[in-house]
Protein backbone atom coordinates (compact mmCIF):
# COMPACT_ATOMS: atom_id res chain seq x y z
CA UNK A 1 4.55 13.39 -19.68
CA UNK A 2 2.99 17.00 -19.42
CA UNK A 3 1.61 18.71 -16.97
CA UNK A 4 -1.99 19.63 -17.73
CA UNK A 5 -1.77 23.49 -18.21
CA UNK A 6 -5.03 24.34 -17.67
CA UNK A 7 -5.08 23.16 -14.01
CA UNK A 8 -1.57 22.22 -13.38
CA UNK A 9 -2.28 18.29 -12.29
CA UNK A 10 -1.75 14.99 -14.55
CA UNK A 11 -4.63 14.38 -16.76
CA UNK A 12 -5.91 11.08 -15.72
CA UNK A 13 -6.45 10.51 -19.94
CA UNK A 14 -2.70 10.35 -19.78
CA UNK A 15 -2.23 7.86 -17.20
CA UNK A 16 -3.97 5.28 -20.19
CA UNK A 17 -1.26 5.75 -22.21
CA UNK A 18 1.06 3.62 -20.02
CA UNK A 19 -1.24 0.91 -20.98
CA UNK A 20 -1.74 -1.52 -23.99
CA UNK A 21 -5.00 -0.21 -25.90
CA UNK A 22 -5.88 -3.92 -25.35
CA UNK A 23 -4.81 -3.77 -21.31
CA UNK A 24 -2.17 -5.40 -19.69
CA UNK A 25 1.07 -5.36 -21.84
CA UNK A 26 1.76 -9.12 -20.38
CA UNK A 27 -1.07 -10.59 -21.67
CA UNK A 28 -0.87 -13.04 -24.58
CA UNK A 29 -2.82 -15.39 -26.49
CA UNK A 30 -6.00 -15.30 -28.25
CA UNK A 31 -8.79 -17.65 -26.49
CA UNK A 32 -6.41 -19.16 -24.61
CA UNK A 33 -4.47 -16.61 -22.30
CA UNK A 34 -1.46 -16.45 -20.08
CA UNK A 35 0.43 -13.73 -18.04
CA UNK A 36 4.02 -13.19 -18.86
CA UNK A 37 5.08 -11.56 -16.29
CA UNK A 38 3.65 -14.33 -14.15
CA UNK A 39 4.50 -17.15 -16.25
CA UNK A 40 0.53 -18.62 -15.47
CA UNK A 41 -2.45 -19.49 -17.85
CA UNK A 42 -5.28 -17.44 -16.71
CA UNK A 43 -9.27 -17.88 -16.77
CA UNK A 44 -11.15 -16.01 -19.04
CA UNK A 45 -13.07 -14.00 -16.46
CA UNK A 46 -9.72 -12.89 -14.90
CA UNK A 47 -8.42 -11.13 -18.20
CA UNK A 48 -12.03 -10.02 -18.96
CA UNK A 49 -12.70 -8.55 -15.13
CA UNK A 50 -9.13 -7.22 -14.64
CA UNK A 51 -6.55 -8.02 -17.44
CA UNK A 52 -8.13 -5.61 -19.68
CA UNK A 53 -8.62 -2.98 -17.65
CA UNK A 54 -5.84 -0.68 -17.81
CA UNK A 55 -6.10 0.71 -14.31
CA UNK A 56 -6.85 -2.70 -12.46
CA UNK A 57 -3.83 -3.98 -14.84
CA UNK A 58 -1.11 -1.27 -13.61
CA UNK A 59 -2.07 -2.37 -9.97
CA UNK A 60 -2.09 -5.66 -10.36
CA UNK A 61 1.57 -5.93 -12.10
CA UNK A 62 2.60 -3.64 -8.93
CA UNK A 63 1.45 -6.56 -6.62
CA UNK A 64 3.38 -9.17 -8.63
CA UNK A 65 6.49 -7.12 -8.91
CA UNK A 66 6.66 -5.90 -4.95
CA UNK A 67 6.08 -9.73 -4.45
CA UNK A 68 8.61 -10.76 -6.70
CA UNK A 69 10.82 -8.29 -5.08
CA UNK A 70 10.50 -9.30 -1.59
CA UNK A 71 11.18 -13.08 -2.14
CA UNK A 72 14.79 -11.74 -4.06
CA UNK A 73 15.06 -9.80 -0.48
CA UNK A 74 14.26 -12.86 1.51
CA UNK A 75 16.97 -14.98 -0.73
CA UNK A 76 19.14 -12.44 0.63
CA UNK A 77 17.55 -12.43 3.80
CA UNK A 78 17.01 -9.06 4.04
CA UNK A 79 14.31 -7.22 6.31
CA UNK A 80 13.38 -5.13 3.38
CA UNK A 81 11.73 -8.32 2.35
CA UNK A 82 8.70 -7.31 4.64
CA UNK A 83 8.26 -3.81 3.59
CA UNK A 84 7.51 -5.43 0.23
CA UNK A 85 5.61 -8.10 1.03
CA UNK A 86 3.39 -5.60 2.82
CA UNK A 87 3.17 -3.34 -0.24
CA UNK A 88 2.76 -6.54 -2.09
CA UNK A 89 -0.74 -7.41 -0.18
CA UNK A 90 -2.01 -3.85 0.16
CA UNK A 91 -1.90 -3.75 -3.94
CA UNK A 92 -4.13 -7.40 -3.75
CA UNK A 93 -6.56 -5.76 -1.38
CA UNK A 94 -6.84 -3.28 -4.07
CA UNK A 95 -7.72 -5.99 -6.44
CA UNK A 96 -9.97 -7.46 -3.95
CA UNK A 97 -7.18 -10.92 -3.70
CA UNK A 98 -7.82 -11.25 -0.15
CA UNK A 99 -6.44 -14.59 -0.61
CA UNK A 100 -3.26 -13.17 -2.30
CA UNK A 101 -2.72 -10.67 0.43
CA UNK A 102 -2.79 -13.19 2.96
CA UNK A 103 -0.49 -15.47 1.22
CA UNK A 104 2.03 -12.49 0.72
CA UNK A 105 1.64 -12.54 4.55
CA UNK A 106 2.55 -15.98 5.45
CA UNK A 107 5.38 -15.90 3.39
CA UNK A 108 6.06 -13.11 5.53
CA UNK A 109 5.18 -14.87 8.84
CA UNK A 110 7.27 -17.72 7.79
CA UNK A 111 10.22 -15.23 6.64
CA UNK A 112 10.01 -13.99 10.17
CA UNK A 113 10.03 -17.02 12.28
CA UNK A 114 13.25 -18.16 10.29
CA UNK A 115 14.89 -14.53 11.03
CA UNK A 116 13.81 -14.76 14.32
CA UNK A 117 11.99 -11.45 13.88
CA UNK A 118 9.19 -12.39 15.97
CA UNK A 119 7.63 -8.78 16.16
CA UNK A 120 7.49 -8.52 12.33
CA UNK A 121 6.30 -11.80 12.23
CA UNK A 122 3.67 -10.59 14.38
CA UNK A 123 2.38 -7.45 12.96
CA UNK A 124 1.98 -9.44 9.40
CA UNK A 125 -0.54 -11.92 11.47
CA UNK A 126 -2.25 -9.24 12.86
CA UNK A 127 -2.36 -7.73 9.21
CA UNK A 128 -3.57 -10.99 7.53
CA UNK A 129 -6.00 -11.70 10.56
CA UNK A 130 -8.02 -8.47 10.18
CA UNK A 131 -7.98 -8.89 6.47
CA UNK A 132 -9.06 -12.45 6.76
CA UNK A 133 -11.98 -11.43 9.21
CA UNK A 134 -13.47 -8.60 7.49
CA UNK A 135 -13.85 -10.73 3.78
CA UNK A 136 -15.05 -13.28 6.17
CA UNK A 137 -17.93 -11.62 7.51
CA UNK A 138 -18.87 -10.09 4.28
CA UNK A 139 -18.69 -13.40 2.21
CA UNK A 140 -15.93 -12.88 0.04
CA UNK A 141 -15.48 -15.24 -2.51
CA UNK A 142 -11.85 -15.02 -2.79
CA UNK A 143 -11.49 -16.63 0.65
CA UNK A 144 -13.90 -19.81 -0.06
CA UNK A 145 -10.37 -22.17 -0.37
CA UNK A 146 -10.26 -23.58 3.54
CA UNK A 147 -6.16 -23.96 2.81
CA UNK A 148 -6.26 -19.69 3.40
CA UNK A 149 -7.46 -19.97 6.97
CA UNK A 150 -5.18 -23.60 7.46
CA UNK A 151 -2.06 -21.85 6.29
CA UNK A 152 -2.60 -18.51 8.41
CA UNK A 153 -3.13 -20.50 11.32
CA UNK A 154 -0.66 -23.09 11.11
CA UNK A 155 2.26 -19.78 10.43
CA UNK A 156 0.53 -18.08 13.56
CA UNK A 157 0.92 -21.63 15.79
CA UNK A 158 4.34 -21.97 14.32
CA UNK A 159 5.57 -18.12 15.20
CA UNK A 160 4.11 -19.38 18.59
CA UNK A 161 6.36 -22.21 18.88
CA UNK A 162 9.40 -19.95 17.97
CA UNK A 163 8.10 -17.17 20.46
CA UNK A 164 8.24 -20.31 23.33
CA UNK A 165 11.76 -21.19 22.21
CA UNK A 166 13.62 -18.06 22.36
CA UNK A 167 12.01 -15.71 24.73
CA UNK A 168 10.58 -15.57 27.70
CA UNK A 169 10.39 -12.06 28.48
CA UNK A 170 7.11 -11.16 29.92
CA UNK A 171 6.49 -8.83 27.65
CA UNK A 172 6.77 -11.41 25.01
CA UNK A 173 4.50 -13.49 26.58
CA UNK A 174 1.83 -11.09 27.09
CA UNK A 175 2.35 -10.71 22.96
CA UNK A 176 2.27 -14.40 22.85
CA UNK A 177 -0.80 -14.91 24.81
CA UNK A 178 -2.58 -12.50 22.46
CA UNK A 179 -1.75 -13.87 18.94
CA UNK A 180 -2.47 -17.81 20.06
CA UNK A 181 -6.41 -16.07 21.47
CA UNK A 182 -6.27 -14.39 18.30
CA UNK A 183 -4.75 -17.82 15.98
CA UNK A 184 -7.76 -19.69 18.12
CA UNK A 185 -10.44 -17.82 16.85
CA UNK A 186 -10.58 -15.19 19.83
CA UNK A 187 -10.40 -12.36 17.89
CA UNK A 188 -13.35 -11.00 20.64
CA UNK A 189 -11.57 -11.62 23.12
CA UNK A 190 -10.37 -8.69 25.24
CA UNK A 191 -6.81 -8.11 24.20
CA UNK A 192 -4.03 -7.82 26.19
CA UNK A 193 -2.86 -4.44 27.27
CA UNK A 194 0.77 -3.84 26.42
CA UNK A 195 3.31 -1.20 25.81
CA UNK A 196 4.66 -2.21 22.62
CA UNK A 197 8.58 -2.40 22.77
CA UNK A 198 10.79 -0.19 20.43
CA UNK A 199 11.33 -1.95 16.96
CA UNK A 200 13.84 -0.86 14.43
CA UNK A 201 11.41 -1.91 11.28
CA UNK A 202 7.63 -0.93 11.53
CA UNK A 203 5.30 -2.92 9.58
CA UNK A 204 2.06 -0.92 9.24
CA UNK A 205 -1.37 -2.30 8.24
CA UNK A 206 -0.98 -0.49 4.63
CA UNK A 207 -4.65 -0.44 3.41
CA UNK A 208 -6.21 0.06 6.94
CA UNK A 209 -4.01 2.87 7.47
CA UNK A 210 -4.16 4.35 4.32
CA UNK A 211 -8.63 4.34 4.94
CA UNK A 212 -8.29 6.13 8.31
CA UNK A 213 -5.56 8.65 6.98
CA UNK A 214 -7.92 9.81 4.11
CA UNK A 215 -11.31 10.23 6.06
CA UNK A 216 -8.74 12.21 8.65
CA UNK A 217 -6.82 14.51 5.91
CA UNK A 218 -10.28 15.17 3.89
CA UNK A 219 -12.17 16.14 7.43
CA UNK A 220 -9.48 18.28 8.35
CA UNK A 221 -8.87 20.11 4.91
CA UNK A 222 -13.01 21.29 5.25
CA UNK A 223 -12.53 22.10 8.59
CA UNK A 224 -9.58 24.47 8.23
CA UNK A 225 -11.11 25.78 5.09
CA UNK A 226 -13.86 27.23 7.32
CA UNK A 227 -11.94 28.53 9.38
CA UNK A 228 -9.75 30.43 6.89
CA UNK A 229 -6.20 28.98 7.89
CA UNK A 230 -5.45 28.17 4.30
CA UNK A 231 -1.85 26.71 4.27
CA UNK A 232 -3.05 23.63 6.32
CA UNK A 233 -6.15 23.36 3.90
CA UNK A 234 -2.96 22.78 1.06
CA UNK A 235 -1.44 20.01 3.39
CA UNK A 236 -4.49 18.14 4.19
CA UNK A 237 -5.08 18.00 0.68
CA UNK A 238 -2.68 16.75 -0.61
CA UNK A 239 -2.53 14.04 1.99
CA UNK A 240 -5.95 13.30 1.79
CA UNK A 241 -4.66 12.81 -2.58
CA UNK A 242 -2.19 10.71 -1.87
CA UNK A 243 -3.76 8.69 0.36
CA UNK A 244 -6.02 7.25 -2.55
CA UNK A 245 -2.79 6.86 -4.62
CA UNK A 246 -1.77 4.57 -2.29
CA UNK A 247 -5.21 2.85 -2.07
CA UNK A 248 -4.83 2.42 -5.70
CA UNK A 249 -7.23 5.32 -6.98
CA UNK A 250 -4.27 7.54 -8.33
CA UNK A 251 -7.46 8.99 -10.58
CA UNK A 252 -10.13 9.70 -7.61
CA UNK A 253 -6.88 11.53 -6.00
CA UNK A 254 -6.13 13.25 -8.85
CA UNK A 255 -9.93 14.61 -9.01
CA UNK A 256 -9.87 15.67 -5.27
CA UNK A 257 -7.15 17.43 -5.56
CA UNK A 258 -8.23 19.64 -8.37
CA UNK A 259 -11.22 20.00 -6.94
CA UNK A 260 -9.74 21.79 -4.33
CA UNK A 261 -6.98 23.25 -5.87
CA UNK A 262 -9.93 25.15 -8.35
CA UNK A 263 -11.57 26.69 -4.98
CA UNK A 264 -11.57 30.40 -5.30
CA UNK A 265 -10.57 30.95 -2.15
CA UNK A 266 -7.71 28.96 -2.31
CA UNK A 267 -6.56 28.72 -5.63
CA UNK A 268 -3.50 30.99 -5.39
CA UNK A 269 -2.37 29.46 -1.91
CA UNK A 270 -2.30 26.33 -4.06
CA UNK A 271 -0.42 27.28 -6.95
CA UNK A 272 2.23 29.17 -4.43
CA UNK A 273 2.12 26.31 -1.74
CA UNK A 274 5.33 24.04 -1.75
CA UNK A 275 3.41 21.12 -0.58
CA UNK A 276 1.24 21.10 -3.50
CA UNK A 277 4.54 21.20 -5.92
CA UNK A 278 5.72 18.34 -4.45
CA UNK A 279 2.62 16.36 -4.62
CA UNK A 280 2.17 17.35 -8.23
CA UNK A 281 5.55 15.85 -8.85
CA UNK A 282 5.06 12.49 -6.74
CA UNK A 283 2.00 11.83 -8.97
CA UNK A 284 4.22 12.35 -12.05
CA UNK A 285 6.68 9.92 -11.04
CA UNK A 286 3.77 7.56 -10.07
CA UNK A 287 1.97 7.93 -13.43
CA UNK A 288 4.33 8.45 -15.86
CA UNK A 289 7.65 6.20 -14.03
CA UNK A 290 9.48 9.38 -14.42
CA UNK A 291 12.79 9.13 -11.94
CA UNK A 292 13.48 12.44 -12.32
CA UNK A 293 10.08 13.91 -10.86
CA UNK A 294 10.66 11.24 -7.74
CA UNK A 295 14.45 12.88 -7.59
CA UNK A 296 13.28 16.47 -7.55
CA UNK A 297 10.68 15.69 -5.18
CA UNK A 298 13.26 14.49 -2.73
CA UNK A 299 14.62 17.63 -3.12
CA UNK A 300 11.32 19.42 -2.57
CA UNK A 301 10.32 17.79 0.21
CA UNK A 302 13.06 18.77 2.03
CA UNK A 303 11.85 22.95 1.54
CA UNK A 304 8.19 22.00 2.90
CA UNK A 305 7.98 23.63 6.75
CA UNK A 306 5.87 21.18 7.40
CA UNK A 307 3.90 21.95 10.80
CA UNK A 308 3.00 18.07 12.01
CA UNK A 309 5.65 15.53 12.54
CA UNK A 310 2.75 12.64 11.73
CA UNK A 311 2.25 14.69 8.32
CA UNK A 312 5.67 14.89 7.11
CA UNK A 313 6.22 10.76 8.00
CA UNK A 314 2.96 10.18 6.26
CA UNK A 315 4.35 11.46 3.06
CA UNK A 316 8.07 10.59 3.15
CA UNK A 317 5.90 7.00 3.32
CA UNK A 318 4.19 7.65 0.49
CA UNK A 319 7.38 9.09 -1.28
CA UNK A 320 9.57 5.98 -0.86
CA UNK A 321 6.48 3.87 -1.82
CA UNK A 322 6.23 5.34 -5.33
CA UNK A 323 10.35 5.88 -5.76
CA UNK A 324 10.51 1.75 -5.02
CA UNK A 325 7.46 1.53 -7.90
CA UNK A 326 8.98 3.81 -10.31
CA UNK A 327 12.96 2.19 -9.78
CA UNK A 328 11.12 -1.36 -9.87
CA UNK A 329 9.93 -0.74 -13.46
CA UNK A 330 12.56 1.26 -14.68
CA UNK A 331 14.71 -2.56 -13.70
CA UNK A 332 11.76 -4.62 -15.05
CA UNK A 333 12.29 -2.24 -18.65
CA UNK A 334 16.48 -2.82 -18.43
């Protein structure tokens, strides 16, 4: 896939050439109609709502694969599993399948508890329990099935019982203490104050994080626009860009990023700025599967001085997230 020339950013017309005219490439039948990549008959209102709709289609075979990914990790019990299973249930909250994220989670609770990973097994709760909250209190209907709620708290009571068994570390209790207020229906209860211990795997609230990072990169590019520093207006961005990538609205990120690469003032910084080169390529490996935009941008992101530690993580993040998407289909296609 080409570059647009005219502004030097993917076309979001191209990104609907990955797609069936039709939609999803895995759908088949004709009144009757069944995923097969899922191997599942599937309502009507489903394919009509998100099967045929080319962007909600790409997403939602992302969620499936990361999920079928991490259970071939957990076979091999492998704490990569979780990192999938997280990008597994971010995807569903794109698709609004609260119900899916949160069963992505369990299975990562669950995962956990066997490991005896009880701080991973943690953080998914925590992930699952804020998702389960908000679509509670805003009456989502993909969380009417009581079983969702049953199966969160009976992994949260179970990572309990596995916490009680093998430590007893006051730190661990204080953690403890928190997540059976929190399994109880507590969740306004003051929480404990901890210092969280060191942990060699982080598993980060994807979609939450992903919301607060864009209102923060967005706020910041304006505000050193004003004030005329103009490198860290390139930065921000193309954070701020790739942060709706990752909230599954490659297309809205796209747009902001023109946007701003098309200000006068700033156009030329853009087109000059390293940063924006290797954003430009991470969205071409995104859209298009194209390994060897992800392999240059490895490269490139290695040339970026970037001035924030918290900047440069945020991205690598976002790099590795969209190199496992791009080597994931690139096995689905062998």
């Amino acid at each position: 896939m080409n570059l647009c020339q005219s502004k030097g950013i993917i076309c979001w017309s191209c990104v609907h050439k990955l797609a069936e005219p039709g939609g999803c490439s895995w759908l088949r039948g004709d009144g009757k109609y069944a995923c097969a990549f899922r191997g599942q008959n599937l309502p009507a209102e489903e394919v009509r709502l998100k099967c045929t709709n080319p962007d909600l289609a790409m997403i939602c075979v992302d969620a499936y694969s990361s999920l079928s990914k991490a259970h071939e990790l957990i076979e091999q019990e492998s704490t990569e599993a979780f990192l999938w299973l997280v990008e597994a249930g971010t995807q569903f909250e794109n698709l609004s399948e609260l119900d899916n994220t949160i069963m992505a989670c369990v299975k990562g609770i669950n995962t956990a508890k066997n490991m005896n990973l009880i701080d991973n097994g943690y953080e998914l709760f925590k992930y699952a329990r804020r998702v389960y909250e908000d679509g509670i209190a805003r009456s989502d209907p993909s969380l009417k099935d009581p079983s969702i709620k049953h199966n969160l708290v009976k992994a949260g009571l179970e990572l309990i019982a596995s916490t009680r068994k093998t430590y007893q570390s006051d730190t661990l209790r204080d953690m403890q203490a928190e997540l059976k207020a929190a399994v109880l229906g507590g969740a306004t209860l003051r929480k404990v104050e901890r210092e969280a211990p060191a942990k060699d795997l982080v598993i980060v609230d994807g979609r939450q994080l992903y919301t607060k990072k864009l209102c923060e990169y967005k706020e910041s590019a304006e505000a050193y626009l004003r004030a005329g520093v103009l490198s860290n207006v390139v930065v921000f961005s193309c954070m701020a860009a790739l942060a709706e990538l990752m909230l599954g609205r490659p297309k809205e990120g796209i747009a902001y990023l023109t946007t701003m690469a098309s200000d006068p003032r700033i156009k030329e910084k853009f087109n000059e700025d390293e940063c924006f080169k290797w954003t430009r390529l991470v969205f071409k490996g995104f859209v298009s599967n194209d390994i060897a935009a992800i392999d240059e941008a490895k490269t490139r992101f290695l040339r970026i001085p970037w001035s924030f530690k918290d900047d440069r993580e945020f991205a690598r993040r976002v790099m590795d997230s969209v190199a496992r998407r791009v080597s994931r289909s690139r096995e689905s296609v062998q």
